[in-house]
PDB file of N, CA and C in Angstrom:
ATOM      1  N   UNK A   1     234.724 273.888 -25.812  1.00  0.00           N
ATOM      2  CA  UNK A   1     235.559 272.957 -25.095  1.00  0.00           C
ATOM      3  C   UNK A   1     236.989 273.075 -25.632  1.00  0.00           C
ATOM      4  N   UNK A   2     237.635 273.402 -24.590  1.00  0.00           N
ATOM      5  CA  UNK A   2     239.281 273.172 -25.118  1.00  0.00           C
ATOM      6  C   UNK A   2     239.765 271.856 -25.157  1.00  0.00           C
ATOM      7  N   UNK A   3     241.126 271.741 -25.355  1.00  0.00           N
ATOM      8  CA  UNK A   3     242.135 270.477 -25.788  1.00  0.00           C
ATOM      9  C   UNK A   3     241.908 269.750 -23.933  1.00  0.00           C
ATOM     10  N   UNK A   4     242.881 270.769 -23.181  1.00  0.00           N
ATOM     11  CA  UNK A   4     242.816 270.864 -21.373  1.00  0.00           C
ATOM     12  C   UNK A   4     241.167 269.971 -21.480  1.00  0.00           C
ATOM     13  N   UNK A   5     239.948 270.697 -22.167  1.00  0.00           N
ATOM     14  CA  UNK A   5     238.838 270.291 -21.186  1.00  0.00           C
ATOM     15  C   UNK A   5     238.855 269.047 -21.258  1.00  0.00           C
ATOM     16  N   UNK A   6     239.270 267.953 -22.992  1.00  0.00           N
ATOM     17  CA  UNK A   6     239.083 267.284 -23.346  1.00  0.00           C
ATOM     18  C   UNK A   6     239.820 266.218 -22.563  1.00  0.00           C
ATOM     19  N   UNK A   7     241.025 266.514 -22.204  1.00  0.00           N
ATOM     20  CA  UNK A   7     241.983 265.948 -21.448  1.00  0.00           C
ATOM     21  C   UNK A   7     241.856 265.628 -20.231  1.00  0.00           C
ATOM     22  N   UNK A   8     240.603 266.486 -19.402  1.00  0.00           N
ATOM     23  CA  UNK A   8     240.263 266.133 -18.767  1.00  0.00           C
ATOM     24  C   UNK A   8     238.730 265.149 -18.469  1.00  0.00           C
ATOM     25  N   UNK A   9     238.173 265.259 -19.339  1.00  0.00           N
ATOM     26  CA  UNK A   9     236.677 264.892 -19.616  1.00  0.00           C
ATOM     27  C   UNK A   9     237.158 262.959 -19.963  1.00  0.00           C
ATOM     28  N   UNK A  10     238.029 263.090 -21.051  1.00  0.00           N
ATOM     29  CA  UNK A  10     238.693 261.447 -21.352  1.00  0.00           C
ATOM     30  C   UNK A  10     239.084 261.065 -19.958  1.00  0.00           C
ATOM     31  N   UNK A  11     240.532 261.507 -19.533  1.00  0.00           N
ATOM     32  CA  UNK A  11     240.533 260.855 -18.019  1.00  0.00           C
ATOM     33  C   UNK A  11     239.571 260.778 -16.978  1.00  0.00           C
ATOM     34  N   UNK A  12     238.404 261.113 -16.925  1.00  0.00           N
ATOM     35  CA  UNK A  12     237.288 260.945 -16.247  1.00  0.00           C
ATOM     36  C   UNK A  12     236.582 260.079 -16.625  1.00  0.00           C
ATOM     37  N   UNK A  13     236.611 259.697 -17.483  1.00  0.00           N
ATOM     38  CA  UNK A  13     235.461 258.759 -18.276  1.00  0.00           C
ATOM     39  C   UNK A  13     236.372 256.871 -18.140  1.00  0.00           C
ATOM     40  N   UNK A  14     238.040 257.589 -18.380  1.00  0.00           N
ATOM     41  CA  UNK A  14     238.837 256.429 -18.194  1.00  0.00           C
ATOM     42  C   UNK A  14     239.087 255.834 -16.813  1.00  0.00           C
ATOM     43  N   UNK A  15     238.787 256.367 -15.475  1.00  0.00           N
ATOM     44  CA  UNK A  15     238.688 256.545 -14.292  1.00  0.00           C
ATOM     45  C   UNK A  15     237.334 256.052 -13.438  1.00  0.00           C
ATOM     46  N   UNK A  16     236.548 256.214 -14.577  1.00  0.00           N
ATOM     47  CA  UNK A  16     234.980 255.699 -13.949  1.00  0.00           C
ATOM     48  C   UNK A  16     235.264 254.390 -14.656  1.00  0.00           C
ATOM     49  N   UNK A  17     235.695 253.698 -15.528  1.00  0.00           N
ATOM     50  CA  UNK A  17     235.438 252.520 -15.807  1.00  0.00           C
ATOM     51  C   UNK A  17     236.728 251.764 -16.066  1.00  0.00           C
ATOM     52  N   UNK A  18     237.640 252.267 -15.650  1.00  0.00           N
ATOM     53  CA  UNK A  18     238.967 251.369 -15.796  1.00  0.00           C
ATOM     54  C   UNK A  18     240.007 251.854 -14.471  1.00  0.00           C
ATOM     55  N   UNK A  19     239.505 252.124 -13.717  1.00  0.00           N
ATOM     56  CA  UNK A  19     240.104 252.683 -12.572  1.00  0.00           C
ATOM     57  C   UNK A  19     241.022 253.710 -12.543  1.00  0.00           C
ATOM     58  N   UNK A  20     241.789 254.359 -11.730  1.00  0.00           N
ATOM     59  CA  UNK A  20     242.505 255.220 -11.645  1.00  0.00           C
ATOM     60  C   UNK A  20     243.854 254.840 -12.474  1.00  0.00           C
ATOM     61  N   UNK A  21     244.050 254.324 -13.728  1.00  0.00           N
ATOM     62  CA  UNK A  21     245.079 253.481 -14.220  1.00  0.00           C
ATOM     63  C   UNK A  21     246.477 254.117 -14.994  1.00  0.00           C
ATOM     64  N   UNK A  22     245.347 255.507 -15.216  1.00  0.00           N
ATOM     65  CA  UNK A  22     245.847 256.368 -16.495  1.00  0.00           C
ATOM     66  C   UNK A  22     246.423 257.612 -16.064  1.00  0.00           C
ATOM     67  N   UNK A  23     247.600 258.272 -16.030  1.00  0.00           N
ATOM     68  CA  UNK A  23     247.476 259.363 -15.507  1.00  0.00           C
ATOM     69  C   UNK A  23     246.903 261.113 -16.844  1.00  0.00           C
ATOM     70  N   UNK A  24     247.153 261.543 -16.215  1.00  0.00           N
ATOM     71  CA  UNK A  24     246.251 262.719 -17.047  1.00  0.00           C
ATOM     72  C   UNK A  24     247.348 263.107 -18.370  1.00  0.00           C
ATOM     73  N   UNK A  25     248.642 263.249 -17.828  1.00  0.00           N
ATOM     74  CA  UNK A  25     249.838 263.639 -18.348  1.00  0.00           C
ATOM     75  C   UNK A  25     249.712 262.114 -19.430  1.00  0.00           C
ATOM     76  N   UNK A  26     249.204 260.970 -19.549  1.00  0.00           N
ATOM     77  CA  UNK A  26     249.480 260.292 -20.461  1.00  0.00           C
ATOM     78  C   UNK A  26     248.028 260.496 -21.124  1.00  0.00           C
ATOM     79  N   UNK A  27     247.044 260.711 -20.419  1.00  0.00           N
ATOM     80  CA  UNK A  27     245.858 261.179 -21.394  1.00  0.00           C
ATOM     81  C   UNK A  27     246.195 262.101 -22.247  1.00  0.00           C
ATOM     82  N   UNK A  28     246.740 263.238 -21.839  1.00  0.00           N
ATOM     83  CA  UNK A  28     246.899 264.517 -22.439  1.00  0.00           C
ATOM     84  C   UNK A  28     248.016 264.038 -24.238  1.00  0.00           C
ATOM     85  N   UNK A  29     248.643 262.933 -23.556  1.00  0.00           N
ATOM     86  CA  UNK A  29     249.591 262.145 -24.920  1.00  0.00           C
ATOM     87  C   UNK A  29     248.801 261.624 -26.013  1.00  0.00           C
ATOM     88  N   UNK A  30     247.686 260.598 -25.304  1.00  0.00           N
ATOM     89  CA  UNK A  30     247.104 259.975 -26.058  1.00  0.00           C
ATOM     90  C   UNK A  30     246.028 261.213 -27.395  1.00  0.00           C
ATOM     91  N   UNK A  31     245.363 261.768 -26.225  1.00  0.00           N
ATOM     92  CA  UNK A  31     244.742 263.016 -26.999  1.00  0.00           C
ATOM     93  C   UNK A  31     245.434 263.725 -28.366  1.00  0.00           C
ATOM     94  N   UNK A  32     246.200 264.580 -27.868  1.00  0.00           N
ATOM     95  CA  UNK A  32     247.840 264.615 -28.142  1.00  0.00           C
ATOM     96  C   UNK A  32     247.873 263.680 -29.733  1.00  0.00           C
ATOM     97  N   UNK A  33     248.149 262.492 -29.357  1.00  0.00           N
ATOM     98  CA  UNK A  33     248.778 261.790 -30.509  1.00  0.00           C
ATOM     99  C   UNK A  33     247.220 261.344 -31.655  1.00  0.00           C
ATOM    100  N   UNK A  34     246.281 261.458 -31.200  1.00  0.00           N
ATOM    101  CA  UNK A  34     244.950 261.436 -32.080  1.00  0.00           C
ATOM    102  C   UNK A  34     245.101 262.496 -32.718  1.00  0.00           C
ATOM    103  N   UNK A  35     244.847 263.553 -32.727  1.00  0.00           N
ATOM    104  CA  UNK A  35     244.688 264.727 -33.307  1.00  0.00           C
ATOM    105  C   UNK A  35     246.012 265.021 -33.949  1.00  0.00           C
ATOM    106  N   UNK A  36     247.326 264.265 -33.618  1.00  0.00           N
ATOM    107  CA  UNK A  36     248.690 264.254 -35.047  1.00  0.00           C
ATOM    108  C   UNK A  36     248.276 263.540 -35.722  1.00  0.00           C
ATOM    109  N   UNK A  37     247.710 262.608 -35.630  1.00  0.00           N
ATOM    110  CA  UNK A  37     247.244 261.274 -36.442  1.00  0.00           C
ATOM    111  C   UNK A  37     246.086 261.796 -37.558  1.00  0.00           C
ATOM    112  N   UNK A  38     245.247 262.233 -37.215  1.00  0.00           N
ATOM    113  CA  UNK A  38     244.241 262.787 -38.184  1.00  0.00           C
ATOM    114  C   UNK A  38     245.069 264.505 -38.804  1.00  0.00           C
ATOM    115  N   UNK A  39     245.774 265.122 -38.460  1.00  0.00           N
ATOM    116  CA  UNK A  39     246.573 266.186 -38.972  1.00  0.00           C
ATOM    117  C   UNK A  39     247.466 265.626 -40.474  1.00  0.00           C
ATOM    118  N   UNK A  40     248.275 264.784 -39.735  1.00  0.00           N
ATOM    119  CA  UNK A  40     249.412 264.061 -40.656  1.00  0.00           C
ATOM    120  C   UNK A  40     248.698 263.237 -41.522  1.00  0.00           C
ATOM    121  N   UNK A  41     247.680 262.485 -41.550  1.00  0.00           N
ATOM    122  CA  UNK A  41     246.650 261.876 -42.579  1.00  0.00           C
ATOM    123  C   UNK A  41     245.725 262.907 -43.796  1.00  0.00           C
ATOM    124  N   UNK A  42     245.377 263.992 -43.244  1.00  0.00           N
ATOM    125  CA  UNK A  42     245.062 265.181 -44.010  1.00  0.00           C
ATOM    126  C   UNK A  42     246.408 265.992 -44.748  1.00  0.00           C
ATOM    127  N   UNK A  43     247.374 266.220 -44.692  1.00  0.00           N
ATOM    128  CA  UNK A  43     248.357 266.279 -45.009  1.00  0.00           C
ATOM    129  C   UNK A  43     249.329 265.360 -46.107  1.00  0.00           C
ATOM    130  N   UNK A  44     248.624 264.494 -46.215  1.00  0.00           N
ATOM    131  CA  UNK A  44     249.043 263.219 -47.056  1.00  0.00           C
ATOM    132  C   UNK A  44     247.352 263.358 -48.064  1.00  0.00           C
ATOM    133  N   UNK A  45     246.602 264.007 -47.811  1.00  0.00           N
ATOM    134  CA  UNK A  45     245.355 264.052 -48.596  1.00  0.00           C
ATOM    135  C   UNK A  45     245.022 262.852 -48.414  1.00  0.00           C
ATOM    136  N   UNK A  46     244.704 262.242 -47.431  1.00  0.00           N
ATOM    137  CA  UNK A  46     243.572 261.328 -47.144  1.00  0.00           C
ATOM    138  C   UNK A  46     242.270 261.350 -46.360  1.00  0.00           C
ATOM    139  N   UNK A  47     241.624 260.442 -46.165  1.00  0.00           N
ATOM    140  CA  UNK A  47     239.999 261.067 -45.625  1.00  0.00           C
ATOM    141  C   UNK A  47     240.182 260.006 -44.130  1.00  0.00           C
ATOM    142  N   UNK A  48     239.600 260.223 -43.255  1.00  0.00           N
ATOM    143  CA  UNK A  48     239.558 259.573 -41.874  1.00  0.00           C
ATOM    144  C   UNK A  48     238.070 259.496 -41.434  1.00  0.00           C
ATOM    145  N   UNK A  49     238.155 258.295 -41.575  1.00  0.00           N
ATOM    146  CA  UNK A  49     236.681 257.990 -40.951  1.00  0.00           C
ATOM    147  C   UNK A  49     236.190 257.248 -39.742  1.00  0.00           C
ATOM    148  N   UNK A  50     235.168 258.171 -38.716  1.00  0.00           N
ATOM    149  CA  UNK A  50     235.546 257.487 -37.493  1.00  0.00           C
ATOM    150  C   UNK A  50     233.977 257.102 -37.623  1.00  0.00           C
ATOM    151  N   UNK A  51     233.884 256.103 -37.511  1.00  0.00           N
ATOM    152  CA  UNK A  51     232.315 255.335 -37.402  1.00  0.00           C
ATOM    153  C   UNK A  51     231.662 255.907 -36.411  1.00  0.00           C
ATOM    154  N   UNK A  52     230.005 256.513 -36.267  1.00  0.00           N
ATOM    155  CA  UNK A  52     229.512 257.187 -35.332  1.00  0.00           C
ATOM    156  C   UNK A  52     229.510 258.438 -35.225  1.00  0.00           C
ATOM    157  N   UNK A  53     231.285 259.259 -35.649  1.00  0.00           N
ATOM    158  CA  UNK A  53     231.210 260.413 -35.351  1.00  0.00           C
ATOM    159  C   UNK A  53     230.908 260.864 -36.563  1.00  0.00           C
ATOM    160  N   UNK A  54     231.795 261.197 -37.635  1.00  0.00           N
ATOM    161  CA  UNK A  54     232.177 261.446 -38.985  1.00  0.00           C
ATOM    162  C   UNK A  54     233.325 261.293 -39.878  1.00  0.00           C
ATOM    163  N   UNK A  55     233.749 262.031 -40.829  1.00  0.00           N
ATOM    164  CA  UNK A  55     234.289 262.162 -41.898  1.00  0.00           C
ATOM    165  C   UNK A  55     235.210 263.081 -41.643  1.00  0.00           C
ATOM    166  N   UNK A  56     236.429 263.103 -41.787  1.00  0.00           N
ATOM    167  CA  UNK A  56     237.061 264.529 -42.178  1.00  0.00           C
ATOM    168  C   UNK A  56     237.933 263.910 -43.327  1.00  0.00           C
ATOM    169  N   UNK A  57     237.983 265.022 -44.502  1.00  0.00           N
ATOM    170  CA  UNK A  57     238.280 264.868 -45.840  1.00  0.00           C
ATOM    171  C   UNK A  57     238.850 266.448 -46.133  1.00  0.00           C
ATOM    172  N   UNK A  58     239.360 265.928 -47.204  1.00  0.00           N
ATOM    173  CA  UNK A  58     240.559 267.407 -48.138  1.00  0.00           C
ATOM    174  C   UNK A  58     239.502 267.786 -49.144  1.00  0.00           C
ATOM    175  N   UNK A  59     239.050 268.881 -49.193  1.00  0.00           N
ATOM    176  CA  UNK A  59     238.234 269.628 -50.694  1.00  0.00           C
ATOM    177  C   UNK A  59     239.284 270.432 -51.324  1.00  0.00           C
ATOM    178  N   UNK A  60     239.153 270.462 -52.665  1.00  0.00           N
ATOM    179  CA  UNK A  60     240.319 271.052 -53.597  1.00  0.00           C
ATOM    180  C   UNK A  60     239.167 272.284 -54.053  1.00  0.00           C
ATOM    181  N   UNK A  61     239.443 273.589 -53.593  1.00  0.00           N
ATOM    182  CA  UNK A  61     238.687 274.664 -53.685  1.00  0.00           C
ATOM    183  C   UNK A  61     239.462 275.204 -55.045  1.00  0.00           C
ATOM    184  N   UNK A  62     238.209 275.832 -55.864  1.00  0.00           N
ATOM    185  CA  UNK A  62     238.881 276.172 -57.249  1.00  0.00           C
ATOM    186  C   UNK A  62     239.772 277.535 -56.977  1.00  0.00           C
ATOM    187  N   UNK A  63     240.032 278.071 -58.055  1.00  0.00           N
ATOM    188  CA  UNK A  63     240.450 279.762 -58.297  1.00  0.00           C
ATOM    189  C   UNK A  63     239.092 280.433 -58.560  1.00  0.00           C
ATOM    190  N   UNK A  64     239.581 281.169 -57.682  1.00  0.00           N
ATOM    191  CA  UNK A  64     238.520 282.213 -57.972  1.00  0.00           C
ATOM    192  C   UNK A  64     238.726 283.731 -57.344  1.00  0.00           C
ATOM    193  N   UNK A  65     237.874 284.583 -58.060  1.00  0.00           N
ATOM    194  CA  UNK A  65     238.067 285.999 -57.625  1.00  0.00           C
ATOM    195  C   UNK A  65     237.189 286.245 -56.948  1.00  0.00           C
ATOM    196  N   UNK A  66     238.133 287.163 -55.649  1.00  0.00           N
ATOM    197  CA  UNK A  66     237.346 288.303 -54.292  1.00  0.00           C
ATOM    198  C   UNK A  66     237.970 289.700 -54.575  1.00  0.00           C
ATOM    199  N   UNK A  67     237.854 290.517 -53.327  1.00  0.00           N
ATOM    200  CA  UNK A  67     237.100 291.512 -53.770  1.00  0.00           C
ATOM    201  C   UNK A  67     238.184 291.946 -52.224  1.00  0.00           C
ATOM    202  N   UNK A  68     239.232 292.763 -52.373  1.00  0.00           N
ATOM    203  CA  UNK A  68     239.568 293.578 -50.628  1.00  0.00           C
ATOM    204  C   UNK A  68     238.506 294.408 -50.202  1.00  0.00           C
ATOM    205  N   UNK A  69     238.785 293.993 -49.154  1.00  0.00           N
ATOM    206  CA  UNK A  69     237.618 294.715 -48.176  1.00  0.00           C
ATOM    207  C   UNK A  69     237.745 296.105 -48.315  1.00  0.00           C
ATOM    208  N   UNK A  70     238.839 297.059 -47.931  1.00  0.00           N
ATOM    209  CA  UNK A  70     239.616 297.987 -47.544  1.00  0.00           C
ATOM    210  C   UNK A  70     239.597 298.680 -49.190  1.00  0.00           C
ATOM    211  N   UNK A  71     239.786 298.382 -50.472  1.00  0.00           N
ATOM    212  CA  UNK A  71     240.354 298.978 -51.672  1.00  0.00           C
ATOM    213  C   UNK A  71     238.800 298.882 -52.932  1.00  0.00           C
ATOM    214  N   UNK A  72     238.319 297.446 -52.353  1.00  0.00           N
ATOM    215  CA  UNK A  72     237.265 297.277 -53.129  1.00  0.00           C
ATOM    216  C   UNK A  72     237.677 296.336 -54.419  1.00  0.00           C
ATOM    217  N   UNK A  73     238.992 296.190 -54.618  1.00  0.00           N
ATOM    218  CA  UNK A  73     239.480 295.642 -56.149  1.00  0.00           C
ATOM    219  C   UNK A  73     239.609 294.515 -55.858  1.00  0.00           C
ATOM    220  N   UNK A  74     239.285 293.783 -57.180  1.00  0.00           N
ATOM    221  CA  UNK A  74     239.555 292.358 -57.512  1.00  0.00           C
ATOM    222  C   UNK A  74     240.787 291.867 -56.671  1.00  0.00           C
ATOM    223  N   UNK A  75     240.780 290.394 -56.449  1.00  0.00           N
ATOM    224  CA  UNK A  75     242.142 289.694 -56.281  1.00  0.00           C
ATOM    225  C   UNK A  75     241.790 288.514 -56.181  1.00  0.00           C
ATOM    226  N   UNK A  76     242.708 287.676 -57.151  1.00  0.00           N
ATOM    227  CA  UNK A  76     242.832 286.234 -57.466  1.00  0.00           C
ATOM    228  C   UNK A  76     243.156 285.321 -55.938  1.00  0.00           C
ATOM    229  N   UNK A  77     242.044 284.482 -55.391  1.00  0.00           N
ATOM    230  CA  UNK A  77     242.646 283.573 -54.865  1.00  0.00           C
ATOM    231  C   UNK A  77     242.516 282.237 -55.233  1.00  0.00           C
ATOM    232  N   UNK A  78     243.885 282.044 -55.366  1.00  0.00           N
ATOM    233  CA  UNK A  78     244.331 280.296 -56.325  1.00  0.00           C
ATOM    234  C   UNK A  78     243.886 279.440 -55.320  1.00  0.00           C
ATOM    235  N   UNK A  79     243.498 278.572 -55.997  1.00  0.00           N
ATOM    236  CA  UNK A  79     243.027 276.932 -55.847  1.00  0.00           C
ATOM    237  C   UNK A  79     244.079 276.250 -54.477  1.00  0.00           C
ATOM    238  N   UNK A  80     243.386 275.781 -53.977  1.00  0.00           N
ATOM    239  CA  UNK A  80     244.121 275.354 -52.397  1.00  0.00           C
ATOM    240  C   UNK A  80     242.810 273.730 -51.775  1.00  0.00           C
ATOM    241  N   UNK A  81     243.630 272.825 -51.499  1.00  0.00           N
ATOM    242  CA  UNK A  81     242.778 272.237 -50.566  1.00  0.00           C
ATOM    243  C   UNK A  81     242.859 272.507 -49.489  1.00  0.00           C
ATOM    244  N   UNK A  82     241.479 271.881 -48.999  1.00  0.00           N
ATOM    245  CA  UNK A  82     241.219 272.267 -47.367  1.00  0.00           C
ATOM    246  C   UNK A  82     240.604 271.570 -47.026  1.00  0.00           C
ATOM    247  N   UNK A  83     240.581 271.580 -45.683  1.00  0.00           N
ATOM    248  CA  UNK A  83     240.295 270.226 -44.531  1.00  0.00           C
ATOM    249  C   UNK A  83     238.479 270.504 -44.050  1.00  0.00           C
ATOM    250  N   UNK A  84     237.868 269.683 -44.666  1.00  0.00           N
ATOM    251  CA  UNK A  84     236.091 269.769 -44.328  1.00  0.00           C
ATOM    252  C   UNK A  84     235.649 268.551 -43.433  1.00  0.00           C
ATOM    253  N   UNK A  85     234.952 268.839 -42.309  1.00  0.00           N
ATOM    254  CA  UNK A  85     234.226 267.719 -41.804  1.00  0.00           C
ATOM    255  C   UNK A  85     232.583 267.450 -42.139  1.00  0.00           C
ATOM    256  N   UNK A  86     232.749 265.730 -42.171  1.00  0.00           N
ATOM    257  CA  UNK A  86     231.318 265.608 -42.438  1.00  0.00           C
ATOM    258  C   UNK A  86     230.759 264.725 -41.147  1.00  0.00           C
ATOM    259  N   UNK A  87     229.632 265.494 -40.617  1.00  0.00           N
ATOM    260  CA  UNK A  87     229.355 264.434 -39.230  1.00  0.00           C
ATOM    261  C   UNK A  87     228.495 263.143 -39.710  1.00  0.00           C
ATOM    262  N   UNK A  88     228.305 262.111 -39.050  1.00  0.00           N
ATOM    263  CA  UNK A  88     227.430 261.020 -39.202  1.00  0.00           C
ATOM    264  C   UNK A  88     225.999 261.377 -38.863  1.00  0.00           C
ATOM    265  N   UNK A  89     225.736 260.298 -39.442  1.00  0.00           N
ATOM    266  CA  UNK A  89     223.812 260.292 -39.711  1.00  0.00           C
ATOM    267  C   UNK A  89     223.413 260.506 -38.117  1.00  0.00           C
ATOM    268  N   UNK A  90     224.789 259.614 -37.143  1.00  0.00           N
ATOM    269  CA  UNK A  90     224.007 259.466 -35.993  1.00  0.00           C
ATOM    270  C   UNK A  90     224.397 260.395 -34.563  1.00  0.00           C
ATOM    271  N   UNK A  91     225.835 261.153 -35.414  1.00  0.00           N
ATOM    272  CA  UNK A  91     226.036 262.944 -34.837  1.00  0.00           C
ATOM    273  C   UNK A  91     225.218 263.440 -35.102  1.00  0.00           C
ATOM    274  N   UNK A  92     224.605 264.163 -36.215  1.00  0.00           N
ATOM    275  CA  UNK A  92     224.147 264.798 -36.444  1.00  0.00           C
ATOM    276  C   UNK A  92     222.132 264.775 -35.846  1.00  0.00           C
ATOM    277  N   UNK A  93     222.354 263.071 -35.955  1.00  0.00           N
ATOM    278  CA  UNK A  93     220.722 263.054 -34.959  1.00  0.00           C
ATOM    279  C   UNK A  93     220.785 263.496 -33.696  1.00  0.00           C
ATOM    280  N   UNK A  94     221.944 262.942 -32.743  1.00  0.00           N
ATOM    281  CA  UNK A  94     222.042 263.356 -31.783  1.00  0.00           C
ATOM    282  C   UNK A  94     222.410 264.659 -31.034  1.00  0.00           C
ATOM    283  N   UNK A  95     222.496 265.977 -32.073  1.00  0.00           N
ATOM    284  CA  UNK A  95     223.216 267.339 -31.989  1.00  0.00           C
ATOM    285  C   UNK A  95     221.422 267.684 -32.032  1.00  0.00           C
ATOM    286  N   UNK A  96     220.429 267.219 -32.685  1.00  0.00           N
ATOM    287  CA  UNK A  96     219.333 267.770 -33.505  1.00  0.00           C
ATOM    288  C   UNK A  96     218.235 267.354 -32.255  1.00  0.00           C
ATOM    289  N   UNK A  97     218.563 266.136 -31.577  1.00  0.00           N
ATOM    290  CA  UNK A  97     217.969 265.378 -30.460  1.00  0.00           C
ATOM    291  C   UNK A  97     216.657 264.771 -30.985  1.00  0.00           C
ATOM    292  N   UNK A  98     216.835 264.256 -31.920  1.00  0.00           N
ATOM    293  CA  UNK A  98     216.148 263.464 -33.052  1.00  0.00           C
ATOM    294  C   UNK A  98     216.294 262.118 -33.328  1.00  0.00           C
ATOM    295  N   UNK A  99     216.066 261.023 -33.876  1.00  0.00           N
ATOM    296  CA  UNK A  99     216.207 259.886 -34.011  1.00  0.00           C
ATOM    297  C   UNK A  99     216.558 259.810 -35.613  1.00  0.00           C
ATOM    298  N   UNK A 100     217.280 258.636 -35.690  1.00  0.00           N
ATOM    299  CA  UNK A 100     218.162 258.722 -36.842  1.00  0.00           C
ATOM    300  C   UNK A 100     217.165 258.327 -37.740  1.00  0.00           C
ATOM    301  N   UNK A 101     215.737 257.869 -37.742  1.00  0.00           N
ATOM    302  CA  UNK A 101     214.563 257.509 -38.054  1.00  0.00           C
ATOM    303  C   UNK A 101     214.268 258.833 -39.078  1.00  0.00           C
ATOM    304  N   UNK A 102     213.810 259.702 -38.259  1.00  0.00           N
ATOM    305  CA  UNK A 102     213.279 260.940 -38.117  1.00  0.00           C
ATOM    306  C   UNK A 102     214.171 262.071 -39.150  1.00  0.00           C
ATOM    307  N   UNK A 103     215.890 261.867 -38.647  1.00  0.00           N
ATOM    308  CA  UNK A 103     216.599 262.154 -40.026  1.00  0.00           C
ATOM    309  C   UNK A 103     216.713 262.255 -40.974  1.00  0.00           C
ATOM    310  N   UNK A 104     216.417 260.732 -41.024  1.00  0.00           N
ATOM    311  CA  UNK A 104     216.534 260.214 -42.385  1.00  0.00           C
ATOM    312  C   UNK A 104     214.905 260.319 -43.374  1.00  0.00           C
ATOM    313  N   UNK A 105     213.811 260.362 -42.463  1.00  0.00           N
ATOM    314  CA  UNK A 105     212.676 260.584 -43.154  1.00  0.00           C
ATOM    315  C   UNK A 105     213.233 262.490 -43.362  1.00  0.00           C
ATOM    316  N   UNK A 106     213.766 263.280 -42.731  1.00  0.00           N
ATOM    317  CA  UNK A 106     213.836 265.058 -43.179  1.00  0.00           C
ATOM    318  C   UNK A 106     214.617 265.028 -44.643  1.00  0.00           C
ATOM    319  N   UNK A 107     215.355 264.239 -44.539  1.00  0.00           N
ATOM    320  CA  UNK A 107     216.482 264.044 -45.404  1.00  0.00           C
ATOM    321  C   UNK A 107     215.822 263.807 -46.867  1.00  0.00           C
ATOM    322  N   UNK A 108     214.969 262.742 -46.483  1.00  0.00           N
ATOM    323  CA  UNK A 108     213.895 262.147 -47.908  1.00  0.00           C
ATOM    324  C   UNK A 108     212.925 263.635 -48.196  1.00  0.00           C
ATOM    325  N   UNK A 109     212.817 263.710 -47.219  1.00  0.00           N
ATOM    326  CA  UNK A 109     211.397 265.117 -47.637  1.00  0.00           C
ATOM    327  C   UNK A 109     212.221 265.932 -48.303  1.00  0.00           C
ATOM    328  N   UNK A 110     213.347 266.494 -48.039  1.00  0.00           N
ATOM    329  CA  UNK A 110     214.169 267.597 -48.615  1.00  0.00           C
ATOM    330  C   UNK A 110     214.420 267.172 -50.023  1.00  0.00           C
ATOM    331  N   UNK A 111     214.809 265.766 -50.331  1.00  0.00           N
ATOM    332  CA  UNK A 111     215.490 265.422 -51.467  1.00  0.00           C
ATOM    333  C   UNK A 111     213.768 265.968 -52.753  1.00  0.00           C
ATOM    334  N   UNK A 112     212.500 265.255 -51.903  1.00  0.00           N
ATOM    335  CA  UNK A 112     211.677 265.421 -53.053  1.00  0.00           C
ATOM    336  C   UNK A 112     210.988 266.636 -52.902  1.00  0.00           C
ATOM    337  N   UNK A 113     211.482 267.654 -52.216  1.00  0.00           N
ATOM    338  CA  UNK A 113     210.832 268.921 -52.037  1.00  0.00           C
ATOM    339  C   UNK A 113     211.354 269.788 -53.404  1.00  0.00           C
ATOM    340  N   UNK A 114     212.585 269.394 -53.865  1.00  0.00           N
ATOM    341  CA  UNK A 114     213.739 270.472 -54.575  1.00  0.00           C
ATOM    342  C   UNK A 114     212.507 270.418 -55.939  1.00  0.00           C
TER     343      UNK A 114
END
């Protein structure tokens, strides 16, 4: 799904239940201004949490050594954060088409399987 699909999928959804109120060109803003909003919040190293969906958070990845593809030799890549998402108990049931029940009992089995 692109940004466009999304832009259009929201104004459809805003159209079936709030009438024709919104135009697309201000959907496309609103969209638009969500996704600066969670950019510029990661950027400031903070975590955003949207209830239902998930998590997106900054991980501070260490130093460590790879390997060029092309030469084969070592090369240092330094420590950098980066932007990780974590989905919710009740994304992730619903991606799996599972009940958050059912999750959460896989979740328990895994923990006492290790």
């Amino acid at each position: 799904m692109t940004k466009a699909d999304l832009v259009e999928r929201v104004t459809a959804q805003i159209s079936r239940t709030a009438g024709p109120m919104i135009s697309k060109k201000d959907c496309a803003r609103v969209v638009d201004s969500f996704l600066d909003a969670i950019k510029e919040a990661l950027q400031e190293q903070k975590n955003i949490e949207v209830r239902g969906f998930g998590t997106f958070k900054i991980r501070h990845r260490k130093t460590r050594m790879a390997r060029n593809p092309r030469t084969g030799s070592p090369v240092e890549v330094s420590a950098r954060p980066v932007p990780v998402f974590k989905p919710s108990k009740e994304l992730r049931a619903m991606v799996a088409n599972i009940s958050i029940e059912e999750l959460e009992h896989e979740s328990e089995y895994e923990e006492t399987d290790v």
